[in-house]
C-alpha atoms as a PDB file:
ATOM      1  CA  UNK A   1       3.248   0.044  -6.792  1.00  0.00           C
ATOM      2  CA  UNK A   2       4.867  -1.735  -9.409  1.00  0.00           C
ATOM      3  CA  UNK A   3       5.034  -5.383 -10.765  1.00  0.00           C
ATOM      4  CA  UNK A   4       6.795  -7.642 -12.859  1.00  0.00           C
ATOM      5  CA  UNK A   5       5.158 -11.185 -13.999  1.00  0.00           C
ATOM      6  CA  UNK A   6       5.691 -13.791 -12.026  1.00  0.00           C
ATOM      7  CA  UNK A   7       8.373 -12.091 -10.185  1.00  0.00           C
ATOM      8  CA  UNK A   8       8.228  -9.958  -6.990  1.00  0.00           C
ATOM      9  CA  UNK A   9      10.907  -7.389  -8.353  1.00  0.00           C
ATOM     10  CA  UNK A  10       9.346  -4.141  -9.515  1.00  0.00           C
ATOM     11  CA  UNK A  11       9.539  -3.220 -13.370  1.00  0.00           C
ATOM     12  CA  UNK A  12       8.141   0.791 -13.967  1.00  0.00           C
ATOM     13  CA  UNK A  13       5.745   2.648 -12.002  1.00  0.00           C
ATOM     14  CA  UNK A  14       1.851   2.421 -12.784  1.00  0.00           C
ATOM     15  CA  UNK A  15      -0.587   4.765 -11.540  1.00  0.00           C
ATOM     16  CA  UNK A  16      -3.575   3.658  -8.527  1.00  0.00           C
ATOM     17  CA  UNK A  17      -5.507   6.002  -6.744  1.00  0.00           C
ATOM     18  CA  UNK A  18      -4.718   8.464  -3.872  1.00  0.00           C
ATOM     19  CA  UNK A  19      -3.127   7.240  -0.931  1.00  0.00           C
ATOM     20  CA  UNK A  20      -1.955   3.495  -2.043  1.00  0.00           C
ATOM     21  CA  UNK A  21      -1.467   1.979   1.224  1.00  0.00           C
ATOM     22  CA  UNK A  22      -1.760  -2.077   1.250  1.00  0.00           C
ATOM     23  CA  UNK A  23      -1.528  -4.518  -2.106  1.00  0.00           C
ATOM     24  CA  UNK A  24      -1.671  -8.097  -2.625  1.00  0.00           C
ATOM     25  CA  UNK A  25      -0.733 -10.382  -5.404  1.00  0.00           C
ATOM     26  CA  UNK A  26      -2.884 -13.536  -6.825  1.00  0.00           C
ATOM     27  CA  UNK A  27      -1.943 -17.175  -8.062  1.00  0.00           C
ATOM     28  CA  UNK A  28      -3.336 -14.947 -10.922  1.00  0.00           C
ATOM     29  CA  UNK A  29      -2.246 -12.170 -13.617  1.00  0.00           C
ATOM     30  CA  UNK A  30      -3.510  -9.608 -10.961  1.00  0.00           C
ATOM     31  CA  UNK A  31      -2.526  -7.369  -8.144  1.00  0.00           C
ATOM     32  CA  UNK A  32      -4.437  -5.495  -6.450  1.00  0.00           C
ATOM     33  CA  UNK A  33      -4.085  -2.106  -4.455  1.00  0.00           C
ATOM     34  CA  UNK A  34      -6.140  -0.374  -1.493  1.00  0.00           C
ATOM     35  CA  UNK A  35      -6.216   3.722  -2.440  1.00  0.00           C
ATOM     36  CA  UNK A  36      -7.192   4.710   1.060  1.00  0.00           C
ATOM     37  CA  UNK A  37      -7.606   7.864  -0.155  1.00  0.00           C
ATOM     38  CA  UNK A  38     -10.522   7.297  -2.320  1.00  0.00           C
ATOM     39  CA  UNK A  39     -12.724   4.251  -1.007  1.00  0.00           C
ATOM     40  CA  UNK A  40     -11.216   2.489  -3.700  1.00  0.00           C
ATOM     41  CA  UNK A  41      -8.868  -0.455  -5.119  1.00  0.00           C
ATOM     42  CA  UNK A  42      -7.379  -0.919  -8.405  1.00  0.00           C
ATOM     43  CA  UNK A  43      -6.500  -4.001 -10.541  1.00  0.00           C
ATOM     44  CA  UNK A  44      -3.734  -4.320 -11.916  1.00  0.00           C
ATOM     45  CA  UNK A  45      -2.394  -6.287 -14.792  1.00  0.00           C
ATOM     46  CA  UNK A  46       0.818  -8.235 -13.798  1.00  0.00           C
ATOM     47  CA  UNK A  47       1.824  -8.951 -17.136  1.00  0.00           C
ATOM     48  CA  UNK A  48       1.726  -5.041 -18.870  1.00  0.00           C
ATOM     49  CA  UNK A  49       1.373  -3.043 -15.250  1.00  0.00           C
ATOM     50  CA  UNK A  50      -1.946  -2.207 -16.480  1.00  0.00           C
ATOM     51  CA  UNK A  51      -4.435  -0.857 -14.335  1.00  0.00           C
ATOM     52  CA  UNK A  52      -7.818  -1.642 -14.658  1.00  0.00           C
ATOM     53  CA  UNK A  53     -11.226   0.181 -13.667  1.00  0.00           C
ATOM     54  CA  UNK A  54     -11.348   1.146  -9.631  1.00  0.00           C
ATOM     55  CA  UNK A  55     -13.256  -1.026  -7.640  1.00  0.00           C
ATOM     56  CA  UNK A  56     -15.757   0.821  -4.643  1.00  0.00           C
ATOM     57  CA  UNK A  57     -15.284  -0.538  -1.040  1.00  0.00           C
ATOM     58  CA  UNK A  58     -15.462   1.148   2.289  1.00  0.00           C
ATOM     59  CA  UNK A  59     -14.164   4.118   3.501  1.00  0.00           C
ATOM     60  CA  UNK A  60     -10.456   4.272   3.746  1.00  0.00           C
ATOM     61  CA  UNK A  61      -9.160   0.717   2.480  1.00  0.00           C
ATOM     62  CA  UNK A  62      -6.147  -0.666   4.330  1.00  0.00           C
ATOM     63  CA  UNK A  63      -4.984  -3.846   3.893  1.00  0.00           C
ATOM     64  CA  UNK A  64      -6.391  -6.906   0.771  1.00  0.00           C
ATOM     65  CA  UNK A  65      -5.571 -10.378   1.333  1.00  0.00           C
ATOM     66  CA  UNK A  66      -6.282 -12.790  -0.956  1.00  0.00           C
ATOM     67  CA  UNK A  67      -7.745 -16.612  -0.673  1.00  0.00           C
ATOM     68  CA  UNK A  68      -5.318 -19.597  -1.458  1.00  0.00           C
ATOM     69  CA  UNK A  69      -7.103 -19.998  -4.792  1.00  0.00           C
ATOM     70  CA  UNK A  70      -7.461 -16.684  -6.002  1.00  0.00           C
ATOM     71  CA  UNK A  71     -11.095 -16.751  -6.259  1.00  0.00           C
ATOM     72  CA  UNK A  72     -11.987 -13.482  -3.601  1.00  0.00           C
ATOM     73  CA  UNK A  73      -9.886 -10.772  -2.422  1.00  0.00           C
ATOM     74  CA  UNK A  74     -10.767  -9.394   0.757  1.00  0.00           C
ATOM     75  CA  UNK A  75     -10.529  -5.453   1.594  1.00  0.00           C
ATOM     76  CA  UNK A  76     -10.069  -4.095   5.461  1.00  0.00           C
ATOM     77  CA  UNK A  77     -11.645  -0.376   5.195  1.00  0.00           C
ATOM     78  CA  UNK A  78     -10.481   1.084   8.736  1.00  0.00           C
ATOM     79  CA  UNK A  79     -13.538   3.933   8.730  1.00  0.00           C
ATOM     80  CA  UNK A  80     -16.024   1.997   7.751  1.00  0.00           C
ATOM     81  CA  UNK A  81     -15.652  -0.750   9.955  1.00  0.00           C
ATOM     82  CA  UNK A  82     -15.990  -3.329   7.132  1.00  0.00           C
ATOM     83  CA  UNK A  83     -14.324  -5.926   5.084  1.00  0.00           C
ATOM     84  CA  UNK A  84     -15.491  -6.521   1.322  1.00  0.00           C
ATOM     85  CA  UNK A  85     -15.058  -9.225  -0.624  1.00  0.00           C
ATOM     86  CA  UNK A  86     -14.504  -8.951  -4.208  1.00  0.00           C
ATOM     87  CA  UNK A  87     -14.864 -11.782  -7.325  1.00  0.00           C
ATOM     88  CA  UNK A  88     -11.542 -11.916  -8.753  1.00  0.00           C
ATOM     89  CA  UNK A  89     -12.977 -13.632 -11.491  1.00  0.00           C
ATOM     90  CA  UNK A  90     -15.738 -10.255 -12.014  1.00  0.00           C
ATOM     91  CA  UNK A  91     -13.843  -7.462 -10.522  1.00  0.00           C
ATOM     92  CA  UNK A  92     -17.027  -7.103  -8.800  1.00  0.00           C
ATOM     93  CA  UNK A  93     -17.863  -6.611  -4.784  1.00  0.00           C
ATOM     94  CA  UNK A  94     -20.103  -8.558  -2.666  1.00  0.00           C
ATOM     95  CA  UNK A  95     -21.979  -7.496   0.410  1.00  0.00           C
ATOM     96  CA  UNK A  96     -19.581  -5.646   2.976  1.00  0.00           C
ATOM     97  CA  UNK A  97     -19.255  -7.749   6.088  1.00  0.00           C
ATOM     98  CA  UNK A  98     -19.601  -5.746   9.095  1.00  0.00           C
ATOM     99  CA  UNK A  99     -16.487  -6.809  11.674  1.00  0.00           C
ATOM    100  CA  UNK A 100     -16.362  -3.724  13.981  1.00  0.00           C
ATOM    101  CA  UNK A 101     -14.509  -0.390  14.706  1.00  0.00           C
ATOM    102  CA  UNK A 102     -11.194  -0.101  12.270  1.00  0.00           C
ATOM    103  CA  UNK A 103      -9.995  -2.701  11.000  1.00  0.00           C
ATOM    104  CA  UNK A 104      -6.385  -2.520   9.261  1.00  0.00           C
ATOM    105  CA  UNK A 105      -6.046  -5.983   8.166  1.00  0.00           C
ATOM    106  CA  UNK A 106      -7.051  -9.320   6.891  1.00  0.00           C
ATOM    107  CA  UNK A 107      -5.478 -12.948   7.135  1.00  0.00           C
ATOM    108  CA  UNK A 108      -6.187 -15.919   5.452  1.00  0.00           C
ATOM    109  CA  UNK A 109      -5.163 -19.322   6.659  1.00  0.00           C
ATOM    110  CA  UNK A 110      -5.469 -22.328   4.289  1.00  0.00           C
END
């Protein structure tokens, strides 16, 4: 996946995890990527296409959506059966929320 600032056009390549499979951008200077492949998301920096340290979730991420203010993302993991929130402000995940057999996404109404 690749990002430029502010803009929705790509600029470069930057590396994830195996399997990318669902992203989603902030109000922020982060997007962020589900590696379904390893249990795993990845930060990344919008303004250098940095990534940053992998965050743990459930087994085989799908889909991240993101809250109006940019405060949690939210992570579908299809295996697991779970959807975990992470602090966009920490980089950190919460308690997974059980929601039943495979889930592939998440919405977010305002």
């Amino acid at each position: 996946m690749a990002l430029a600032s502010g803009s929705p056009v790509a600029a470069g390549s930057v590396t994830t995890g195996a399997a990318g499979r669902g992203g989603a951008t902030s109000p922020g200077p982060v997007a962020y990527v589900a590696n379904s492949g390893c249990c795993t998301v990845t930060p990344i920096g919008t303004a250098s296409n940095t990534p940053g340290a992998k965050i743990r979730v459930g087994v085989t991420p799908w889909k991240i959506a993101i809250t109006p203010g940019g405060a949690t993302v939210y992570v579908a993991s299809n295996h697991s059966g779970m959807v975990t929130p992470i602090r966009t402000a920490t980089n950190l995940p919460g308690p997974a929320i059980k929601v039943g057999s495979g889930p592939e996404a998440v919405a977010i109404t305002p």
